[in-house]
Protein backbone atom coordinates (compact mmCIF):
# COMPACT_ATOMS: atom_id res chain seq x y z
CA UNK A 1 -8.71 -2.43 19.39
CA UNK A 2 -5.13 -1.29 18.73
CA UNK A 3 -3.87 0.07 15.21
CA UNK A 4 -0.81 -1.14 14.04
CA UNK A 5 1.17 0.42 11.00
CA UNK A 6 2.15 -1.91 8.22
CA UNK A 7 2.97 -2.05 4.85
CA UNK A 8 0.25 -2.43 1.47
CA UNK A 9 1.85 -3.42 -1.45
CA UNK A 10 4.45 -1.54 -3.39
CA UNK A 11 4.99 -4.22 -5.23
CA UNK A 12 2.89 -5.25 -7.81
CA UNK A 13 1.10 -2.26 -9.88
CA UNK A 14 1.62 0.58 -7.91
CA UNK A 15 -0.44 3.64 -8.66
CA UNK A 16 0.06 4.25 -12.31
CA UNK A 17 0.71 8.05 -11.92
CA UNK A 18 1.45 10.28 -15.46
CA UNK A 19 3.25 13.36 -15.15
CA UNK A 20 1.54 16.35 -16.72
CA UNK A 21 3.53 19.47 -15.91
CA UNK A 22 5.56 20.48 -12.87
CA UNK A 23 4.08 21.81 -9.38
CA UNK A 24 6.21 23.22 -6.63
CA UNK A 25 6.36 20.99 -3.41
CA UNK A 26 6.29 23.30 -0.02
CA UNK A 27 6.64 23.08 3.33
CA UNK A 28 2.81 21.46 5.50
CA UNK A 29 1.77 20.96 8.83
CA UNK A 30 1.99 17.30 9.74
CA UNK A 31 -1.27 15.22 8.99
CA UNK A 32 -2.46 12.92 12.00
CA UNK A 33 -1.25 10.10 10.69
CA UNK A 34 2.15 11.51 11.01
CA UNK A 35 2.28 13.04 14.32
CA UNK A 36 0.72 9.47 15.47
CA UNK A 37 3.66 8.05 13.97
CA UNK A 38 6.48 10.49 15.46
CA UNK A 39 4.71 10.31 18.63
CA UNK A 40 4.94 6.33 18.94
CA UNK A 41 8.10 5.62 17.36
CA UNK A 42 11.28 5.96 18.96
CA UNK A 43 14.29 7.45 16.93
CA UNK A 44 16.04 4.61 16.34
CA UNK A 45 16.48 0.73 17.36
CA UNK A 46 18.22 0.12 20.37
CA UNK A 47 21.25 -2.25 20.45
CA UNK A 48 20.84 -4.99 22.40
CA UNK A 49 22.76 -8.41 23.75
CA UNK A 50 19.97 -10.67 23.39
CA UNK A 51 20.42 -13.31 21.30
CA UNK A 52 17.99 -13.40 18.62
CA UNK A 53 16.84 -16.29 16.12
CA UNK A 54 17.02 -14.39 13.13
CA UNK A 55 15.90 -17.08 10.74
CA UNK A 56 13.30 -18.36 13.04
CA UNK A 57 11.80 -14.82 13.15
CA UNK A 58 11.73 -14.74 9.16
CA UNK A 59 10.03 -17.94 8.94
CA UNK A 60 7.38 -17.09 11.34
CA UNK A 61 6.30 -13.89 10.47
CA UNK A 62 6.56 -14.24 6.44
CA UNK A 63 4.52 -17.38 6.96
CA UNK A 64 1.71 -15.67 9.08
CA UNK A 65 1.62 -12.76 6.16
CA UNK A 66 1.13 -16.08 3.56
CA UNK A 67 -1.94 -16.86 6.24
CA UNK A 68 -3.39 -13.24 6.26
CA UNK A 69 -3.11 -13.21 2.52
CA UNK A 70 -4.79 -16.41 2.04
CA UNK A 71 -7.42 -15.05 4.27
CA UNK A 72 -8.34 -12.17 2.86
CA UNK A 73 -9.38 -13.97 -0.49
CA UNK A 74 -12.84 -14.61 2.34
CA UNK A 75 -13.61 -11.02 2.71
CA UNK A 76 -15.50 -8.65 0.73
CA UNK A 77 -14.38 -4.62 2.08
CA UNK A 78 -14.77 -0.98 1.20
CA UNK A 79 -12.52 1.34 -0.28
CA UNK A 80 -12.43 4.87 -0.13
CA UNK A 81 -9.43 6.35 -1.70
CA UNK A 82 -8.44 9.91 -2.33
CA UNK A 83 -5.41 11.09 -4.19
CA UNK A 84 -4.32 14.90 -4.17
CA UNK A 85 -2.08 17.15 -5.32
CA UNK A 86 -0.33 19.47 -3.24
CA UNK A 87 0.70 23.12 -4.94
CA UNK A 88 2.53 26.16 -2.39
CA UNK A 89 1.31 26.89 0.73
CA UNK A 90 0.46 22.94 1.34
CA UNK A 91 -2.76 23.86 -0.48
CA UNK A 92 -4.86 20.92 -2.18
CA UNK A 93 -4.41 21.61 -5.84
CA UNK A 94 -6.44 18.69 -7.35
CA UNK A 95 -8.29 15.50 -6.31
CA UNK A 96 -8.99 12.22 -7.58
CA UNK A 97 -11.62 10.07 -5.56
CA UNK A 98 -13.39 6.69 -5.58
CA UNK A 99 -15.06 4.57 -3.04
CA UNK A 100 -15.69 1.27 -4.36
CA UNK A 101 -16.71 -2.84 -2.55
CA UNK A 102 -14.54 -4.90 -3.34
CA UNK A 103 -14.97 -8.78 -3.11
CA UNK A 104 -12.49 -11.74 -4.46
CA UNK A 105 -12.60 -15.20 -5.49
CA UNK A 106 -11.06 -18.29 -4.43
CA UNK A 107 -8.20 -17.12 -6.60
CA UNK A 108 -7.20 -14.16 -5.57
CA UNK A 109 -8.80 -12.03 -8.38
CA UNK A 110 -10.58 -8.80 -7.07
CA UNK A 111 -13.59 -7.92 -8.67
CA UNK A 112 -14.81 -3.91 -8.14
CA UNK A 113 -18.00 -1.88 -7.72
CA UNK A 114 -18.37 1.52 -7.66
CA UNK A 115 -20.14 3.01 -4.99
CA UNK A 116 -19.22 6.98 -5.76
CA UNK A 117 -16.56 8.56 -8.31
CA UNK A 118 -16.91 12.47 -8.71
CA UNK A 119 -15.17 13.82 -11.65
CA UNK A 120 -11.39 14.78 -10.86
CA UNK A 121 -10.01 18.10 -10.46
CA UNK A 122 -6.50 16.73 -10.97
CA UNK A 123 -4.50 18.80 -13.36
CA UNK A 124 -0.83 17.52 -12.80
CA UNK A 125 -1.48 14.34 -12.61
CA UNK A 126 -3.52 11.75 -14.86
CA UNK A 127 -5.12 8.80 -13.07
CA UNK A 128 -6.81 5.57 -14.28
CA UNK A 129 -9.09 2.98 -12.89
CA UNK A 130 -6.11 0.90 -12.89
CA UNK A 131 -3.92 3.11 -10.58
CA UNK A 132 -5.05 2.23 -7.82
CA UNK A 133 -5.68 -1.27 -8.90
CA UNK A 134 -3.30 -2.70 -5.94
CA UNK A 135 -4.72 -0.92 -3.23
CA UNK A 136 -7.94 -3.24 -3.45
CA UNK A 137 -5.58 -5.48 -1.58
CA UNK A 138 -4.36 -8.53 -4.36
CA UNK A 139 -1.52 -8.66 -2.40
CA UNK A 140 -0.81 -6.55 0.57
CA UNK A 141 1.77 -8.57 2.12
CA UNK A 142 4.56 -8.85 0.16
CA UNK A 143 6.66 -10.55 2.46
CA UNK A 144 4.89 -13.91 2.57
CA UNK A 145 6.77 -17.14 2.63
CA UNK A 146 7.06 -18.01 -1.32
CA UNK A 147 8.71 -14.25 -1.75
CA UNK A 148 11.12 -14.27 1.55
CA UNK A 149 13.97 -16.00 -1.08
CA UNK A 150 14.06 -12.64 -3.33
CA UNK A 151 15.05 -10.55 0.39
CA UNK A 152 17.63 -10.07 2.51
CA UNK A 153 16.85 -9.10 5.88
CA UNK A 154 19.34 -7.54 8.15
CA UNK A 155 18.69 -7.31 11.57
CA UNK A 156 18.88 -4.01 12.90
CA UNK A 157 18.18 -4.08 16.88
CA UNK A 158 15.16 -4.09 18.98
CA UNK A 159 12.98 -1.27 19.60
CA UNK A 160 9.53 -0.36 21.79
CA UNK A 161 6.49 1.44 20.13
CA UNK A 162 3.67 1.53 22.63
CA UNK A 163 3.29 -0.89 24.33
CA UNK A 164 5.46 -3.44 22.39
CA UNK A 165 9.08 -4.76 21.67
CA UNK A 166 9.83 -5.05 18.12
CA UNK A 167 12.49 -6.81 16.24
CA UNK A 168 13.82 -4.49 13.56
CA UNK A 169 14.57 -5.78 9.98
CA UNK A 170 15.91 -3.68 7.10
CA UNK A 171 14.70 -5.03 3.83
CA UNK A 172 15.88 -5.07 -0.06
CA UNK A 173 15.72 -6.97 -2.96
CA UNK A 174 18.98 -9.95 -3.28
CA UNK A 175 18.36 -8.71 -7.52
CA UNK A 176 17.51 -5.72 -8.33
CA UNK A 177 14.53 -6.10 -11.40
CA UNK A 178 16.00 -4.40 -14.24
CA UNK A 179 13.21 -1.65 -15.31
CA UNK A 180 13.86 -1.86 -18.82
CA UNK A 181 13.12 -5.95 -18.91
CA UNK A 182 10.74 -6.20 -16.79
CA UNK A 183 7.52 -4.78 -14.65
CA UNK A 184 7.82 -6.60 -11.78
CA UNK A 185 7.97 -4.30 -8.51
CA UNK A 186 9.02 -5.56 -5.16
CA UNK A 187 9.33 -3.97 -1.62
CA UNK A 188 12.17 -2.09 0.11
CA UNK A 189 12.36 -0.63 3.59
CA UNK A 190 11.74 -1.40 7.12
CA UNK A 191 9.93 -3.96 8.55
CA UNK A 192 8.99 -3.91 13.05
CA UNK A 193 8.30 -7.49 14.01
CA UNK A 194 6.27 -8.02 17.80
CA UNK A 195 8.56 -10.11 19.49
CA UNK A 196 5.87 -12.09 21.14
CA UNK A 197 3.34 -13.07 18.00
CA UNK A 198 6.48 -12.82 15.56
CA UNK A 199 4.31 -11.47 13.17
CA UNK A 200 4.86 -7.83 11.39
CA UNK A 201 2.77 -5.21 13.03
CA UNK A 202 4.56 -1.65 11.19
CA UNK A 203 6.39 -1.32 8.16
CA UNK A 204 7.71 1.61 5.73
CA UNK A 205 9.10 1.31 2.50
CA UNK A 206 8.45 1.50 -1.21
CA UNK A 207 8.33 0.18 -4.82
CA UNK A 208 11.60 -0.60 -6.50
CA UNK A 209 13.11 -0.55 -8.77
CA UNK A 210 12.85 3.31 -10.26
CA UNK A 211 13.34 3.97 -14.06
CA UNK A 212 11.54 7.24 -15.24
CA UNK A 213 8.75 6.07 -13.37
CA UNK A 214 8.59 7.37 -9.29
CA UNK A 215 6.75 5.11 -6.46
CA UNK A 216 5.28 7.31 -3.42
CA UNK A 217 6.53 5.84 0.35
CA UNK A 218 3.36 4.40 2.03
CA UNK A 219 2.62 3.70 5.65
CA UNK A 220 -0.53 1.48 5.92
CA UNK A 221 -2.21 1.02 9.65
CA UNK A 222 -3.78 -2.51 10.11
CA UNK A 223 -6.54 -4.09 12.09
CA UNK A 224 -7.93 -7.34 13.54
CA UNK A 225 -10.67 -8.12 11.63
CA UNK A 226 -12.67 -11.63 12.76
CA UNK A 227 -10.61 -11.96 15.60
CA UNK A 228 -7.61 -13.22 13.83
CA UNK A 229 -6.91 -11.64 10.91
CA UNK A 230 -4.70 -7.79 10.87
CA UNK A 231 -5.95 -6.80 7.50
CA UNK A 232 -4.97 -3.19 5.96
CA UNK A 233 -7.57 -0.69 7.49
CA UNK A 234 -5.88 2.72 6.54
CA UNK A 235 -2.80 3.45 4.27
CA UNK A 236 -0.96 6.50 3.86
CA UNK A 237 1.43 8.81 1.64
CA UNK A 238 2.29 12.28 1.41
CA UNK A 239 5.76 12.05 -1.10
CA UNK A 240 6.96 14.49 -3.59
CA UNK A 241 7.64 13.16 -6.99
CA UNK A 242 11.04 14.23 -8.57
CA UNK A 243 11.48 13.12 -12.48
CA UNK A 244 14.40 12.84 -14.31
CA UNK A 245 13.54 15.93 -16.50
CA UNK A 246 13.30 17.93 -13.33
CA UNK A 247 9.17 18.03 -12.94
CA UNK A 248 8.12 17.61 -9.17
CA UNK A 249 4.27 16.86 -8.26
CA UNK A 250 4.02 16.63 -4.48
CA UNK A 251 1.60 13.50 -4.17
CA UNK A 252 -0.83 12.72 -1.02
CA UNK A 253 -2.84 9.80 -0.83
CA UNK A 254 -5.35 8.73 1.38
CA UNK A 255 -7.28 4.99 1.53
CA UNK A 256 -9.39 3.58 4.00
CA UNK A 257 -10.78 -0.46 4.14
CA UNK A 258 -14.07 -0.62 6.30
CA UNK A 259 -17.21 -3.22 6.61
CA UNK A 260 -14.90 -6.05 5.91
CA UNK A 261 -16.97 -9.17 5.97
CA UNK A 262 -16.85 -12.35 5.20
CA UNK A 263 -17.99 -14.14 1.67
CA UNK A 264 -20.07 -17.12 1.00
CA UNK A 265 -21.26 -18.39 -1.74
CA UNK A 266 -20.58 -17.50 -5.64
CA UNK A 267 -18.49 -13.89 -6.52
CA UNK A 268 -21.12 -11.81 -8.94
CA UNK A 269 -18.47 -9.69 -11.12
CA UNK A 270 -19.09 -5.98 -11.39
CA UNK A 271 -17.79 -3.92 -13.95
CA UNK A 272 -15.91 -1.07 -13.08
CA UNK A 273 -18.10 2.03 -14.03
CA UNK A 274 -17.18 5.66 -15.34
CA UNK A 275 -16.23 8.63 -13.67
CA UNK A 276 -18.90 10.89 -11.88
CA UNK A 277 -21.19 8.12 -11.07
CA UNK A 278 -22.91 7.48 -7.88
CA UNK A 279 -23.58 3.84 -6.71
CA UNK A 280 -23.93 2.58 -10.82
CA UNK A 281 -25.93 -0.29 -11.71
CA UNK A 282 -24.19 -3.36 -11.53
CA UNK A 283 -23.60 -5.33 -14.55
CA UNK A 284 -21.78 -8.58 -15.29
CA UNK A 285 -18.25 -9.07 -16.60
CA UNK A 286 -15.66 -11.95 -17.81
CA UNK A 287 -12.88 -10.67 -16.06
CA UNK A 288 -11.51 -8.88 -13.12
CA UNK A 289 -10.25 -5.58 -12.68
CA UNK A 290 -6.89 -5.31 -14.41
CA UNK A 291 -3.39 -4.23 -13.12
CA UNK A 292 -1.90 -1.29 -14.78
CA UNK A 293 -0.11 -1.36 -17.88
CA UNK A 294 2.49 1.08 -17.17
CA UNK A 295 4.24 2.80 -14.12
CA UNK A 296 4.64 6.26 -12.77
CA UNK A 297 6.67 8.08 -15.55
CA UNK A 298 7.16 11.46 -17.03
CA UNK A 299 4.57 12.61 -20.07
CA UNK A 300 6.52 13.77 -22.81
């Protein structure tokens, strides 16, 4: 079963990170993840005669992502995530983890249980349940159909990754959100369309706008899941954060989405739990897990 890489949302509440005090970012040997990545992507997209359907290729594949979002609102999944800090010498300075099932309702809303959350060892950086609210996957395609009007697309050129030709799209927001007025987060970056299934198989980009807060880059690998579905399986991010003040905190970020499977019946809600708990006893809520109430921004 082939791995694709594709975008999770930088859009909406993406990992709340507080600054605590500066750490110098160095050079590192390239992860897996990113050797797969320079291995099976060619430098650039090729130019190319063809004539291409440009708005027919938007409509298709941001109305399969409203499909796969819809979708996932069936399946219950597990998350592992691990966030670390990187100090000299590309040595792990600090680690946040939590592997959690997560299940939604007929709504959208995600509701969490923890399976295992160790005590951190982060010192630079201060996390909250609600960092990585977003990576539970409320909304991991933020190109769907109802959100294509707030883009423009540029078509870049065709390129081949594998086995597959690609349709190339540069993306950005037609506003830019003002930071100041509001929270609202939306997606900017590069977007690899199969040419056959016009749907979006590999994308790279991040959160914008930026106001004192700082959004990592992700790459996210998906998978089929019920023979129809390509559902976030693995996401990725290795970025150093630069501050206005000067502070730099070299973030890396790791989440995997396994046992996928699909819901029936009622959605029992599970509080969140505390930190260096193993597999807590569940215990009923009123409301899902919240998004975070701030952004990435500099501790004063």
């Amino acid at each position: 079963m082939k791995l694709f890489l594709m975008l999770l949302l930088l859009v909406s509440g993406l990992s709340a990170i507080t600054l605590i005090s500066p750490s110098v970012a160095s050079a590192q040997q390239q992860t897996p993840a990113q050797q797969q990545t320079a291995a099976t992507t060619t430098p650039a997209p090729s130019s190319s005669s063809e004539q291409v359907d440009v708005e027919k290729i938007i409509r298709a594949f941001t109305a399969k992502e409203t499909e796969f979002r819809k979708a996932l609102t069936q399946y219950g999944f597990k998350r592992d995530a691990v966030m670390q800090t990187i100090g000299m010498g590309g040595q792990i300075s600090g680690e946040y983890r939590r592997v959690s099932r997560f299940v939604m309702d007929d709504s959208g809303n995600k509701f969490e249980k923890i399976l295992f959350f160790p005590m951190s060892t982060l010192s630079e950086l201060q996390v909250t349940a609600a960092d990585l609210e977003d990576l539970g996957g409320i909304q991991p395609f933020p190109l769907e159909a109802s959100k294509a009007a707030l883009y423009n697309f540029k078509y870049v050129g065709k390129e081949r990754i594998d086995e597959l030709n690609l349709y190339v799209f540069d993306v950005a927001p037609k506003v830019m959100p003002d930071p100041k007025k509001t929270k609202e987060r939306m997606f900017q970056g590069r977007v690899w369309v199969d040419d056959q299934d016009l749907q979006v198989v590999k994308a790279r980009g991040k959160g914008v706008p930026e106001g004192k807060e700082r959004f990592p880059t992700f790459e996210t690998y998906r998978e089929q899941i019920g023979g129809r579905y390509w559902f976030p399986t693995f996401t990725f991010a290795d970025d150093e954060l630069v501050f206005d003040n000067g502070h730099a905190v070299r973030l890396r970020m790791r989440v995997k989405y396994t046992d996928f499977e699909k819901l029936t019946g009622k959605v029992r809600i599970i509080e969140e739990g505390e930190p260096g708990v193993e597999d807590p006893e569940a215990k009923p809520t009123t409301s899902p897990a919240t998004p975070p109430a701030s952004a990435p921004k500099p501790k004063p």
